[in-house]
Structure formats: structure tokens, C-alpha cells
Protein backbone atom coordinates (compact mmCIF):
# COMPACT_ATOMS: atom_id res chain seq x y z
CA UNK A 1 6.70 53.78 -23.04
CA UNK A 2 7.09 53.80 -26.56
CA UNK A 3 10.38 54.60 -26.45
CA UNK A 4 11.27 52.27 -24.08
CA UNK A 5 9.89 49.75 -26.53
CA UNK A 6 12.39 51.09 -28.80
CA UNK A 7 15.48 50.75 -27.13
CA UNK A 8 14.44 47.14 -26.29
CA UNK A 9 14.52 46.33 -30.01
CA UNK A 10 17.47 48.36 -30.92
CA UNK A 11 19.52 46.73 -27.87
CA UNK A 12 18.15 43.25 -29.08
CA UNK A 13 19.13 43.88 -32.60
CA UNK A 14 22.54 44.79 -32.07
CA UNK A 15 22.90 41.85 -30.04
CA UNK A 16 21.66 39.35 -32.25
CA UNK A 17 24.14 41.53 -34.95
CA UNK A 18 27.05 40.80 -32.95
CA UNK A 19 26.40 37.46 -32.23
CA UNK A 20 25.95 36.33 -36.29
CA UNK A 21 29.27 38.32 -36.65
CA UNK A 22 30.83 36.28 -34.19
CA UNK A 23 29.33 33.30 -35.53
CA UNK A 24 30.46 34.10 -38.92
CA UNK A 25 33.91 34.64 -38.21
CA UNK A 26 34.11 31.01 -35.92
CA UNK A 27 32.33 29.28 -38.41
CA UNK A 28 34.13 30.56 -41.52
CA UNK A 29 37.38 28.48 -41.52
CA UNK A 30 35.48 25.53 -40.80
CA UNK A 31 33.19 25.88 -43.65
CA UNK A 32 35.90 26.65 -45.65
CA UNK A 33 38.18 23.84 -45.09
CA UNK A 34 34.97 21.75 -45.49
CA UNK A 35 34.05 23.11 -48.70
CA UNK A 36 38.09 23.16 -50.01
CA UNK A 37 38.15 19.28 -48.88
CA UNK A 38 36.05 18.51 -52.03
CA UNK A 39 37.93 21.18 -54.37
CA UNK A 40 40.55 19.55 -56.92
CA UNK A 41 44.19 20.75 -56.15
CA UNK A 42 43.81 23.11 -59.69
CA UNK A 43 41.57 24.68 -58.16
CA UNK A 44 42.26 25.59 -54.92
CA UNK A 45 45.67 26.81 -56.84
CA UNK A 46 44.19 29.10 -59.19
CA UNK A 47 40.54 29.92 -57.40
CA UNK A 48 40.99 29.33 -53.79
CA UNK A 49 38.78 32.58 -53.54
CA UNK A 50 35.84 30.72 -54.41
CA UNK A 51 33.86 29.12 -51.73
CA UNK A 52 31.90 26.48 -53.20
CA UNK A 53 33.25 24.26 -55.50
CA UNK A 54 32.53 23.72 -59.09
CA UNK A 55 32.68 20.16 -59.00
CA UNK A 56 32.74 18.32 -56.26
CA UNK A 57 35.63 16.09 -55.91
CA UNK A 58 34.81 13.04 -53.29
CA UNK A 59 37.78 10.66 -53.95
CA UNK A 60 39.96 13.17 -52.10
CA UNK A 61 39.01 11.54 -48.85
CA UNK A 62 39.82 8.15 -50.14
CA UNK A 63 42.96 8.99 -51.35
CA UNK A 64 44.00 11.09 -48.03
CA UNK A 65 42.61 8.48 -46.53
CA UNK A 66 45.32 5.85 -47.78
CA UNK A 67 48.18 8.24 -48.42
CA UNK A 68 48.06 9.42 -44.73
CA UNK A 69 47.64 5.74 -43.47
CA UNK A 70 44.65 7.36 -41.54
CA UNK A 71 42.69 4.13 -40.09
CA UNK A 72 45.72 3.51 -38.07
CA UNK A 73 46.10 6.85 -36.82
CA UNK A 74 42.02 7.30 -36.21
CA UNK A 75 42.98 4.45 -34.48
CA UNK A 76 45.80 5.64 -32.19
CA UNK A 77 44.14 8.89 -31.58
CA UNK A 78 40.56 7.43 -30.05
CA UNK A 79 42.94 5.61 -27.98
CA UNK A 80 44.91 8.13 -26.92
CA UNK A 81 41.49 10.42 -26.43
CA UNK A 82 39.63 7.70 -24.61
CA UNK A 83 42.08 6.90 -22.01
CA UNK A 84 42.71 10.98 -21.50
CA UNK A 85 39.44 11.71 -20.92
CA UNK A 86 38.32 8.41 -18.61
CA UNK A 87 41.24 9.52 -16.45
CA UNK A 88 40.73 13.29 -16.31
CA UNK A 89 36.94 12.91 -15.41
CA UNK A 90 38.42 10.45 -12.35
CA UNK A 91 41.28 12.32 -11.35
CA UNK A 92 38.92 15.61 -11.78
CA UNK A 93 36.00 14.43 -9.87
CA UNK A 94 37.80 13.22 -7.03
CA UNK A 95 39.87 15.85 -6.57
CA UNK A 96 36.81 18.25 -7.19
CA UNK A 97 34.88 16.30 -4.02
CA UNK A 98 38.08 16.32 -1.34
CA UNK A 99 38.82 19.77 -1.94
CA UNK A 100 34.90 20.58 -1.73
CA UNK A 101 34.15 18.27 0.83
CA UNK A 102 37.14 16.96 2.53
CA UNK A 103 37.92 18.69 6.11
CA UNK A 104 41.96 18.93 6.15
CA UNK A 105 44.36 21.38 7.30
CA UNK A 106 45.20 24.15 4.94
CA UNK A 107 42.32 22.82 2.15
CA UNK A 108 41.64 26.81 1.05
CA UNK A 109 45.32 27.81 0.73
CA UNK A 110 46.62 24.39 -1.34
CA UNK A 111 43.70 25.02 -3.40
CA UNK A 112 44.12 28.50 -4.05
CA UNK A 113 47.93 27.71 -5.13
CA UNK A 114 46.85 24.98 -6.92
CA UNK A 115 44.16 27.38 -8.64
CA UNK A 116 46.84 30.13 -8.95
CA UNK A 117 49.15 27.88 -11.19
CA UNK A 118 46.43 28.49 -14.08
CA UNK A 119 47.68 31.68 -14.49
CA UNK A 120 51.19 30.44 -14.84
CA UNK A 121 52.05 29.48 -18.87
CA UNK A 122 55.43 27.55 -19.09
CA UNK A 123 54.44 26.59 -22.36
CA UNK A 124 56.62 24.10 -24.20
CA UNK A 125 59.26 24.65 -21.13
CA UNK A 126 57.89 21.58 -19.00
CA UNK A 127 57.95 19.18 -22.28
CA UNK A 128 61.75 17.80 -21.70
CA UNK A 129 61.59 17.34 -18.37
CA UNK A 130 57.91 15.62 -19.12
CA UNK A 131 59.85 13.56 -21.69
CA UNK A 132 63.03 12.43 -19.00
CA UNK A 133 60.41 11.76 -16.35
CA UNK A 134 58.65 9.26 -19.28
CA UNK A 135 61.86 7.89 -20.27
CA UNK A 136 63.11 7.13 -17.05
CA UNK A 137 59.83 4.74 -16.48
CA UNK A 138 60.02 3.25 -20.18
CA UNK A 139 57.04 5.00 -21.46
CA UNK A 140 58.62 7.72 -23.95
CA UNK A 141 58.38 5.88 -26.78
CA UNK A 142 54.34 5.24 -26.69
CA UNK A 143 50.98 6.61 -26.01
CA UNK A 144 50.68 5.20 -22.43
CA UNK A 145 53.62 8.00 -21.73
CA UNK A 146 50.76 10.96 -22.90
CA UNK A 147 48.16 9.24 -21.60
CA UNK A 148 50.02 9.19 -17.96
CA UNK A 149 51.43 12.65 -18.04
CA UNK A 150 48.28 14.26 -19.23
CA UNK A 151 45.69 12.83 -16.58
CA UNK A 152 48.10 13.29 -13.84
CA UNK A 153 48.60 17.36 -15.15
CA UNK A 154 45.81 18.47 -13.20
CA UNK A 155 44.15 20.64 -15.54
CA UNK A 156 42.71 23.38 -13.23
CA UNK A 157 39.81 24.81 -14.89
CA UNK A 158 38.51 20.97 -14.24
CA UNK A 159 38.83 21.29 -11.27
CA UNK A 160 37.24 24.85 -10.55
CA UNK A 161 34.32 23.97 -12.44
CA UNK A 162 34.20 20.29 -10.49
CA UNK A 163 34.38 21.83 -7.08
CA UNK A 164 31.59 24.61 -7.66
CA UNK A 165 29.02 21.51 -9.33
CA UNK A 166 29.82 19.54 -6.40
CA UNK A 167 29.11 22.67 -3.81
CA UNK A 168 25.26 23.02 -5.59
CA UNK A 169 24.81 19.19 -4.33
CA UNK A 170 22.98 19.36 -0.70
CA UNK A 171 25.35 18.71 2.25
CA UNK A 172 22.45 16.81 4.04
CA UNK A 173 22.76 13.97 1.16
CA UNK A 174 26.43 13.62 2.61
CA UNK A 175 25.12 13.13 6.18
CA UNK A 176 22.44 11.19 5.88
CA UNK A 177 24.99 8.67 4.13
CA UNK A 178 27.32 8.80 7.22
CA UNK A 179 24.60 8.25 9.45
CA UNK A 180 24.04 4.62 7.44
CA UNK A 181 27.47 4.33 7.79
CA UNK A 182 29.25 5.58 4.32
CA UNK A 183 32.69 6.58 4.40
CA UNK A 184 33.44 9.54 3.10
CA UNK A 185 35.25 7.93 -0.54
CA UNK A 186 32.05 5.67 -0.40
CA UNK A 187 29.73 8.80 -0.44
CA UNK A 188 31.53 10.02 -3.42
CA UNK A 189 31.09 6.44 -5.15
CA UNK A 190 27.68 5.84 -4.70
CA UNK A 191 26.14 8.99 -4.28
CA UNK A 192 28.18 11.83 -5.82
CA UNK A 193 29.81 10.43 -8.72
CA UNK A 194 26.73 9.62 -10.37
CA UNK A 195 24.62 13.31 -9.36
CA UNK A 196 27.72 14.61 -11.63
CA UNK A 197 26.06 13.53 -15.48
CA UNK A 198 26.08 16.91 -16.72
CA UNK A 199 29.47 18.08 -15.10
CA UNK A 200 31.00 14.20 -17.01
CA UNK A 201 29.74 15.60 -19.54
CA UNK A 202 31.07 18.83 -19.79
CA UNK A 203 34.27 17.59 -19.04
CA UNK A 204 35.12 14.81 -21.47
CA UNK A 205 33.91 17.41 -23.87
CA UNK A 206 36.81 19.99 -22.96
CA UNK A 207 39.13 16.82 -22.35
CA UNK A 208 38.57 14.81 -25.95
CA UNK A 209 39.21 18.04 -27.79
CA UNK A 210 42.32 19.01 -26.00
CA UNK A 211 43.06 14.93 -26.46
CA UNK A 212 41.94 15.20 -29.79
CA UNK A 213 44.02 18.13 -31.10
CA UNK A 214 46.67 17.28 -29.09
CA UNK A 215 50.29 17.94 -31.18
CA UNK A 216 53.43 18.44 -29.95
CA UNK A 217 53.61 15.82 -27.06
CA UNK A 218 52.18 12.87 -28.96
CA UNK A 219 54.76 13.81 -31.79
CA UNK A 220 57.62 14.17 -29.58
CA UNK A 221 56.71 11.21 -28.07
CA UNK A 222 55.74 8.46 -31.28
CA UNK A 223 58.97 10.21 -33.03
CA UNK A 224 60.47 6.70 -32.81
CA UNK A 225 57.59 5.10 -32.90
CA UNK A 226 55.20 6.48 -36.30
CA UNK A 227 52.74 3.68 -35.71
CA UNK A 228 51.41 5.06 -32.93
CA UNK A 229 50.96 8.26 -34.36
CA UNK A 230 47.78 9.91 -33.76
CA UNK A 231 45.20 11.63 -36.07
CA UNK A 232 46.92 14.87 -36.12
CA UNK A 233 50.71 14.39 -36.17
CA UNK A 234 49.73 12.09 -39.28
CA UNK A 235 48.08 14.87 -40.68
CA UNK A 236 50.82 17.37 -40.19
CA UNK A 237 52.79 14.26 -41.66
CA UNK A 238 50.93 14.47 -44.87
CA UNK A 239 52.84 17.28 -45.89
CA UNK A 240 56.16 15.82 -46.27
CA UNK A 241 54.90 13.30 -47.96
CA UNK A 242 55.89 12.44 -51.63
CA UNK A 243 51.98 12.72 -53.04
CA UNK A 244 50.40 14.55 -51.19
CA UNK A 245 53.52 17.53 -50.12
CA UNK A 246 51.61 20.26 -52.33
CA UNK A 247 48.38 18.71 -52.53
CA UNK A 248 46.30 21.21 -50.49
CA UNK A 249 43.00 19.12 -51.32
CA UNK A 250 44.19 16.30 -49.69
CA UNK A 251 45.53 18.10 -46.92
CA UNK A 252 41.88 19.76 -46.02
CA UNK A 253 40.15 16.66 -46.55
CA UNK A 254 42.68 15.08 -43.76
CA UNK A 255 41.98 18.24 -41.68
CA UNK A 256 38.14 17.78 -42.14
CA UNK A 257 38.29 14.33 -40.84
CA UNK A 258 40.57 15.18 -38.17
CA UNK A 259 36.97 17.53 -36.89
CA UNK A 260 34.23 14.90 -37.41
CA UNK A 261 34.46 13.18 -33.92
CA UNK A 262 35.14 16.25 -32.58
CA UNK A 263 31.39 17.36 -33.77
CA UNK A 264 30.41 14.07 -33.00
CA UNK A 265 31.15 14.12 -29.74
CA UNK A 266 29.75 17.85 -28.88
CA UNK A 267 26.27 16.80 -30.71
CA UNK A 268 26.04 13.66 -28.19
CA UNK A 269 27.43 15.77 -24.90
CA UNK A 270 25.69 18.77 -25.90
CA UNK A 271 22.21 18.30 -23.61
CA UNK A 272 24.34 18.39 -20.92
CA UNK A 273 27.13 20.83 -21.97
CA UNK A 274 25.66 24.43 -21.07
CA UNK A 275 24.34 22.57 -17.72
CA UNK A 276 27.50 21.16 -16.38
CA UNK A 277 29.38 24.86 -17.33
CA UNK A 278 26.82 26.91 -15.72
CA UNK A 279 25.73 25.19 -12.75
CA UNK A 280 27.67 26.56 -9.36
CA UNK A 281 28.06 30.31 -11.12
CA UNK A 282 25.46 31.78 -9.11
CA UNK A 283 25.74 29.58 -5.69
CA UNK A 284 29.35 29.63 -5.66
């Protein structure tokens, strides 16, 4: 007994070991880039071993901040991340609910090769023909070309975890509506669609920071365009610029803003995060 006793507390002690290593390590360049954000350029130069600064240095936000022409880019990239992940949660949802619930020939096998495609990494391969397809409608030179291409790229991990939340919702809610006379895009309206909270949540969570940290489309695309440049490409930007090309204070600071709605966002989702992840894993 008492040695069972013992193994319980050595097995949960090298768990809770591993997991503050993990945590460490994930956390660590975070922290760090935080911390180095309030650093002077000096030094991060000459003591970028040290973690905390000396003296914390606060006007290196302000001055990213106008170097970097950062409002304008914030700007662009809640835009761009707004519109991203409004679409993906619709496009998701209801392609989630017909493949879970709609009754058509061949449903299994076009979602199995839809399914199988995730396993399939063309990479930066699919981003000229992307960019000819965008051009050809008059939409390469803006956001609304991104925005398009990215909520119409069904991503399929959406879609897996949409269809097994929607199989963990009763059937007999989707009859009982057809008996009062709901079609079947009606049932997914009024009744599905808003049984999906945690799932919504889940997903614009997943789709803002993919939005969010979006790089080489939105660059390739605002190229002609720098106005429209979002958060990140002007960060990247920063470094080629005349003030700020070997300033590696500013750049952090840039990068540190760059993760604030990102945290933001998590903190607000988060009640729902674990739920809309987990739910279907043990009835699907």
C-alpha cells in the first residue's frame, strides 16, 4: 500500500517536472522579448545575457511606435484578423453541420479526401497561383484579396474539430425542428449555430492568431500597396528602416506589441477554449 502511495507521488512529481520544463522553455522567448523591449539598444549590445533590465527604458514603445507607423498597421491587421476569422467560423460551421448532418451521396469519402489534404504541405507552392487567381479579380493589391483566399482555404483541422462538436449535439433536437417545419439550413440557423459558443470560440482563437501572424501573403500582397500593411510585415519593415535598422530595442518592443491582442484575445476566449477542443474526443 505504501508503496503504491509512493509511486503515485513519484509519477506525479515527474509530471508536474516535465510540465514546468515545458512551460519554461514556451514561456522563455516571450519573457525575454518582453523584458529586452524595455532594454536600451547599449545594452542589449553589450549584455543581452542579462534578463532583467537595469533601467527600464519605456519610450522605446513610443518611438517604435512612430518609426514603424504602427497605428496604421494595428489598424490594417484587426481588419485583416476580423474579417478572417468572421468568415472562417461561417464557412467552418456550415461546412462542419452538412458534412455531419447532411444526407448526400458520397458525404464519408469527399470528407475523408477533403480531411486527407491536411497531410499534404505545398507550402509557399500555391502562393502564385493564389496571387494570379487575386489578380485576375482585381483584389491583389489589398487586404480583401487575403481576406477572400484565406476563408475560402478550408482550413481542415476546423473542420474536424466542427464536425465532431456538432456530432455531441442530440439528433432528436434536429427532428423535432423538422417536425415544426425547419429546413434543414434553418435548423442550423436557429438551433445549431448558437449550441456552438464554445466551439466559436475555440475557433476564432486558432483563426486570429494564424490572421494575426500572418506574413508572407499579406506582404506579397500590400507590396504595392504599404498602407495596407499589417502589424507584422511593418514590423519585419522596421528593420530596413533608417532608425531603427540596428536598433534591436525597438525591434522587440514592435514584436511585443505585435503579441498583446494575441493574449488579449486568448484571456477573453479562454473559458471556452479547452471546452470547444475537447468536446467530441470521446463520442466521436
Amino acid at each position: 500500500m505504501r508503496s503504491s502511495k509512493m509511486k503515485k507521488i513519484s509519477g506525479n512529481i515527474l509530471i508536474y517536472l516535465v510540465l514546468t520544463v515545458v512551460f519554461i522553455v514556451t514561456i522563455f522567448p516571450v519573457f525575454y522579448t518582453l523584458m529586452g523591449s524595455f532594454k536600451s539598444n547599449m545594452e542589449l549590445l553589450t549584455n543581452g545575457g542579462r534578463i532583467i533590465p537595469s533601467e527600464f527604458v519605456f519610450d522605446n514603445y513610443k518611438e517604435a511606435w512612430k518609426l514603424a507607423n504602427f497605428k496604421q498597421y494595428t489598424s490594417n491587421s484587426l481588419f485583416l484578423a476580423f474579417f478572417i476569422v468572421v468568415g472562417t467560423i461561417i464557412t467552418s460551421t456550415v461546412a462542419g453541420y452538412v458534412f455531419e448532418r447532411g444526407n448526400f451521396r458520397y458525404k464519408n469519402l469527399i470528407f475523408g479526401m477533403v480531411v486527407s489534404s491536411m497531410f499534404v504541405s505545398l507550402g509557399s507552392l500555391t502562393l502564385y497561383p493564389q496571387l494570379m487567381i487575386a489578380k485576375a479579380f482585381g483584389i491583389n493589391t489589398s487586404l480583401w484579396g487575403v481576406i477572400i483566399i484565406r476563408v475560402l482555404s478550408m482550413n481542415v483541422t476546423n473542420l474536424f474539430i466542427t464536425r465532431s462538436y456538432i456530432r455531441t449535439i442530440s439528433v432528436e433536437i434536429d427532428e423535432s425542428a423538422k417536425v415544426d417545419g425547419c429546413s434543414f439550413f434553418r435548423i442550423y440557423i436557429s438551433i445549431i449555430f448558437p449550441l456552438l459558443k464554445p466551439l466559436i470560440a475555440t475557433l476564432a482563437i486558432l483563426t486570429f492568431r494564424f490572421a494575426w501572424n500572418d506574413y508572407l501573403m499579406p506582404m506579397v500582397f500590400t507590396l504595392s500597396n504599404p498602407e495596407r500593411m499589417p502589424l507584422v510585415v511593418g514590423i519585419m519593415n522596421l528593420k530596413g528602416s533608417g532608425a531603427a535598422a540596428s536598433s534591436w530595442n525597438l525591434m522587440l518592443s514592435g514584436s511585443s506589441i505585435a503579441v498583446i491582442p494575441m493574449i488579449i484575445v486568448y484571456l477573453i476566449f479562454n473559458r471556452y477554449f479547452i471546452e470547444g477542443l475537447t468536446a467530441g474526443a470521446v463520442k466521436g
